[in-house]
Protein backbone atom coordinates (compact mmCIF):
# COMPACT_ATOMS: atom_id res chain seq x y z
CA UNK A 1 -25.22 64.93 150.42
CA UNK A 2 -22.24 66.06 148.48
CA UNK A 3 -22.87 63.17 145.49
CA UNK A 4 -26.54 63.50 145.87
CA UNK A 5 -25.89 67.11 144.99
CA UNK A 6 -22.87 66.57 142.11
CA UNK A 7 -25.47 64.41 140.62
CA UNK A 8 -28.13 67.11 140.39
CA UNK A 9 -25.48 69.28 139.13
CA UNK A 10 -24.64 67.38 136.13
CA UNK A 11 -28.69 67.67 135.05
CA UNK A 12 -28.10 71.47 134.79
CA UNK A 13 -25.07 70.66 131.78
CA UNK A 14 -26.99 72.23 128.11
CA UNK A 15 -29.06 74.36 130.08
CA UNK A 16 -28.86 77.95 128.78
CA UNK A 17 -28.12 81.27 130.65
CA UNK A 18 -31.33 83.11 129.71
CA UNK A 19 -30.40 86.62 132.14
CA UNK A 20 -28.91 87.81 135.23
CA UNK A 21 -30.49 90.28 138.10
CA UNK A 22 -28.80 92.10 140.47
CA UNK A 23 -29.68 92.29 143.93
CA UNK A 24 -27.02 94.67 146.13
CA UNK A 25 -24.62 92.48 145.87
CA UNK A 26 -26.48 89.32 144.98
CA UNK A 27 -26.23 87.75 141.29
CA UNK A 28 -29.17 86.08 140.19
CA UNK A 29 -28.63 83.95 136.77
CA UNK A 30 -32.05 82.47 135.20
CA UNK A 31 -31.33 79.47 133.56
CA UNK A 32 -34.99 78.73 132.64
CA UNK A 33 -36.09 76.20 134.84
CA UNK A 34 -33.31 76.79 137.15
CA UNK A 35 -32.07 79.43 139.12
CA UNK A 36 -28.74 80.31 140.91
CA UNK A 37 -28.65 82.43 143.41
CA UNK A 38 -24.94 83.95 144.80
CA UNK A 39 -24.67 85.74 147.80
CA UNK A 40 -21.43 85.68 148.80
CA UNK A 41 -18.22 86.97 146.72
CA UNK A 42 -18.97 85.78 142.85
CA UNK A 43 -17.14 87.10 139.92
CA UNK A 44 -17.59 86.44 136.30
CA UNK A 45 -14.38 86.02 134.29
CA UNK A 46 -14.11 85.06 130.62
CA UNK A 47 -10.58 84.17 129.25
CA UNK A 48 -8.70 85.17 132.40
CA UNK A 49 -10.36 88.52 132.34
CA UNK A 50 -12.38 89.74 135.12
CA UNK A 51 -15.51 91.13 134.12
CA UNK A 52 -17.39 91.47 136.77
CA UNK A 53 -17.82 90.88 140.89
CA UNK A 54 -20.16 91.56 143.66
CA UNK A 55 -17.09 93.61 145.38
CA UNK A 56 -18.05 95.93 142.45
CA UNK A 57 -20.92 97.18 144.15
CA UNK A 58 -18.99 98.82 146.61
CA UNK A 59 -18.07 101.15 144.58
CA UNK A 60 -20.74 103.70 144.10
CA UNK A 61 -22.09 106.97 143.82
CA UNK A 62 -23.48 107.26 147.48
CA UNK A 63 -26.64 108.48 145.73
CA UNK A 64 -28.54 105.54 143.72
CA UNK A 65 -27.97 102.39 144.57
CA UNK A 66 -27.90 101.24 140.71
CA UNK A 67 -24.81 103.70 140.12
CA UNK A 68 -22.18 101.43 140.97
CA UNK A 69 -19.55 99.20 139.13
CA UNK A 70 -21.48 96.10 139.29
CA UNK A 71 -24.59 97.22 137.84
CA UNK A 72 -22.10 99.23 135.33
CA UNK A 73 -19.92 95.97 134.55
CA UNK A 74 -22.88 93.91 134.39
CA UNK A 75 -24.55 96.28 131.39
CA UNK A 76 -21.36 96.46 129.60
CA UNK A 77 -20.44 92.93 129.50
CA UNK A 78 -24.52 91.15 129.57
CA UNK A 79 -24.15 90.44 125.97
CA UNK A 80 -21.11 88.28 126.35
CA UNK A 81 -22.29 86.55 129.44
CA UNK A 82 -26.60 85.72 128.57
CA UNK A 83 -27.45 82.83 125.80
CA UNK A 84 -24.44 80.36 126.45
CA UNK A 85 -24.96 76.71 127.77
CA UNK A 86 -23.56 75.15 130.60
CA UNK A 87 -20.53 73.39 129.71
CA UNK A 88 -19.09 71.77 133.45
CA UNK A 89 -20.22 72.54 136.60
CA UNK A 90 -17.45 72.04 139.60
CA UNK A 91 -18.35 71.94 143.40
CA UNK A 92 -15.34 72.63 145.47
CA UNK A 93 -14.71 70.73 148.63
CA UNK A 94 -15.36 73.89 150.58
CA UNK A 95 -18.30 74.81 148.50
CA UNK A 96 -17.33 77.20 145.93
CA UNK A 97 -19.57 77.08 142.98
CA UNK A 98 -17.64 77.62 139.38
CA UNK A 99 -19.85 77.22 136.25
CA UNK A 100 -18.40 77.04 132.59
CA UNK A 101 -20.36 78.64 130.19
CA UNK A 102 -19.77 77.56 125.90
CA UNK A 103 -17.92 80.67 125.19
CA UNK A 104 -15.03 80.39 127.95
CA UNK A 105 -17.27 82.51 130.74
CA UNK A 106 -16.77 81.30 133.85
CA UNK A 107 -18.97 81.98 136.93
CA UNK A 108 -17.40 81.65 140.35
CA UNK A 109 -19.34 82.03 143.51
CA UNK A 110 -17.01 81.12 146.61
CA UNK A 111 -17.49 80.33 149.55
CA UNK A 112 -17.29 83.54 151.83
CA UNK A 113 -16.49 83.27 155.20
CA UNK A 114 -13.67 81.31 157.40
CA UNK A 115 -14.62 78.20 159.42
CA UNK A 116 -14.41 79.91 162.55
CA UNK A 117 -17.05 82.31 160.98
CA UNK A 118 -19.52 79.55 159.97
CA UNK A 119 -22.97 79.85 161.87
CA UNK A 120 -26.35 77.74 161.17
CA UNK A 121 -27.76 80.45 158.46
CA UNK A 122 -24.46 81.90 156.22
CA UNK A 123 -25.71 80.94 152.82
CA UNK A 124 -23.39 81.41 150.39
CA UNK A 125 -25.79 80.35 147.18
CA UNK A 126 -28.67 79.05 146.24
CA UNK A 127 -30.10 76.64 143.11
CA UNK A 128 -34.28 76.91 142.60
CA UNK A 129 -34.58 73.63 140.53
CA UNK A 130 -37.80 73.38 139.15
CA UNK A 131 -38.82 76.92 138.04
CA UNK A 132 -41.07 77.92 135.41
CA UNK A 133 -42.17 74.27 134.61
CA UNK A 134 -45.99 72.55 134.52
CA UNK A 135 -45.61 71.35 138.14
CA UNK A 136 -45.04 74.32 139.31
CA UNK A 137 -48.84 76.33 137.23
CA UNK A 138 -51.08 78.45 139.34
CA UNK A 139 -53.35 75.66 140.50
CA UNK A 140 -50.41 73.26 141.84
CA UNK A 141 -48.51 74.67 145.12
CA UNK A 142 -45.69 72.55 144.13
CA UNK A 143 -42.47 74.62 145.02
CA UNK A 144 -39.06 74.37 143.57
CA UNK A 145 -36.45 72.15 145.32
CA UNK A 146 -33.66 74.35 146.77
CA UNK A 147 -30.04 73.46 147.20
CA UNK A 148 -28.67 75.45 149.17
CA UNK A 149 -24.54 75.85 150.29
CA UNK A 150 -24.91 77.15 154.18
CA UNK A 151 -21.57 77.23 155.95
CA UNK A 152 -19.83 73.65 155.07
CA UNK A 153 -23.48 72.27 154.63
CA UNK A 154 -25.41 72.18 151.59
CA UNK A 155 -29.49 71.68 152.34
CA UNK A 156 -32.38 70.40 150.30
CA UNK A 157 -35.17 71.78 151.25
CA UNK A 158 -38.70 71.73 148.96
């Protein structure tokens, strides 16, 4: 599964980082046709600076959800993460996701809890391969293939 999956990887290399969505503490990055979905802990560093992480979140107003660090971090920094390319795409051993953008970004999405923590359903992320493209129009009920890192498992589901 592991190759099957570093091989899809490598077709995601020149794709371009169109936006990212916040969801609590999710990161969503739309790469077109793609998507990447990070549930557990995922920063964003460029240059060995941290710009951003879900642990952000947690620090909020206790009001609106939207006032908090990561929402904060994310507006002040969009600019310099959106419209790069993929560079490299690694796949730890344990499943941490790190993707290299063109202009030394680096998104890391790790893997978040311990082996003795791992149950059937703990995903950690999620790629949607197959978004947004003619197989996919309003009179096709084609759906996009899913990768997705679930414990020490990664599924394909479609």
């Amino acid at each position: 599964m592991r190759e099957k999956t570093n091989q899809i990887l490598k077709t995601f290399i020149g794709k371009k980082l169109i936006d990212i969505h916040l969801v609590c503490e999710m990161m969503c990055f739309d790469f077109g046709d793609v998507g990447f979905h990070a549930q557990g802990f995922t920063r964003i560093i460029q240059n060995d600076e941290i710009l951003v992480t879900t642990a952000d979140y947690q620090h909020w107003d206790q009001v609106e959800s939207e006032n908090n660090d990561e929402w904060y971090n994310i507006a002040q920094y969009k600019d310099r993460i959106i419209n790069n390319i993929i560079e490299r795409i690694e796949l730890s051993p344990v499943n941490d996701m790190f993707i290299y953008l063109s202009n030394g970004i680096c998104i890391q999405a790790f893997a978040e809890y311990g082996s003795l923590h791992f149950c059937d359903y703990c995903e950690q992320w999620r790629f949607l391969v197959g978004l947004n493209n003619e197989d996919n129009d309003e009179d096709n009920d084609a759906e996009p293939l899913h990768i997705v890192a679930e414990g020490k498992e990664i599924r394909f589901s479609e």
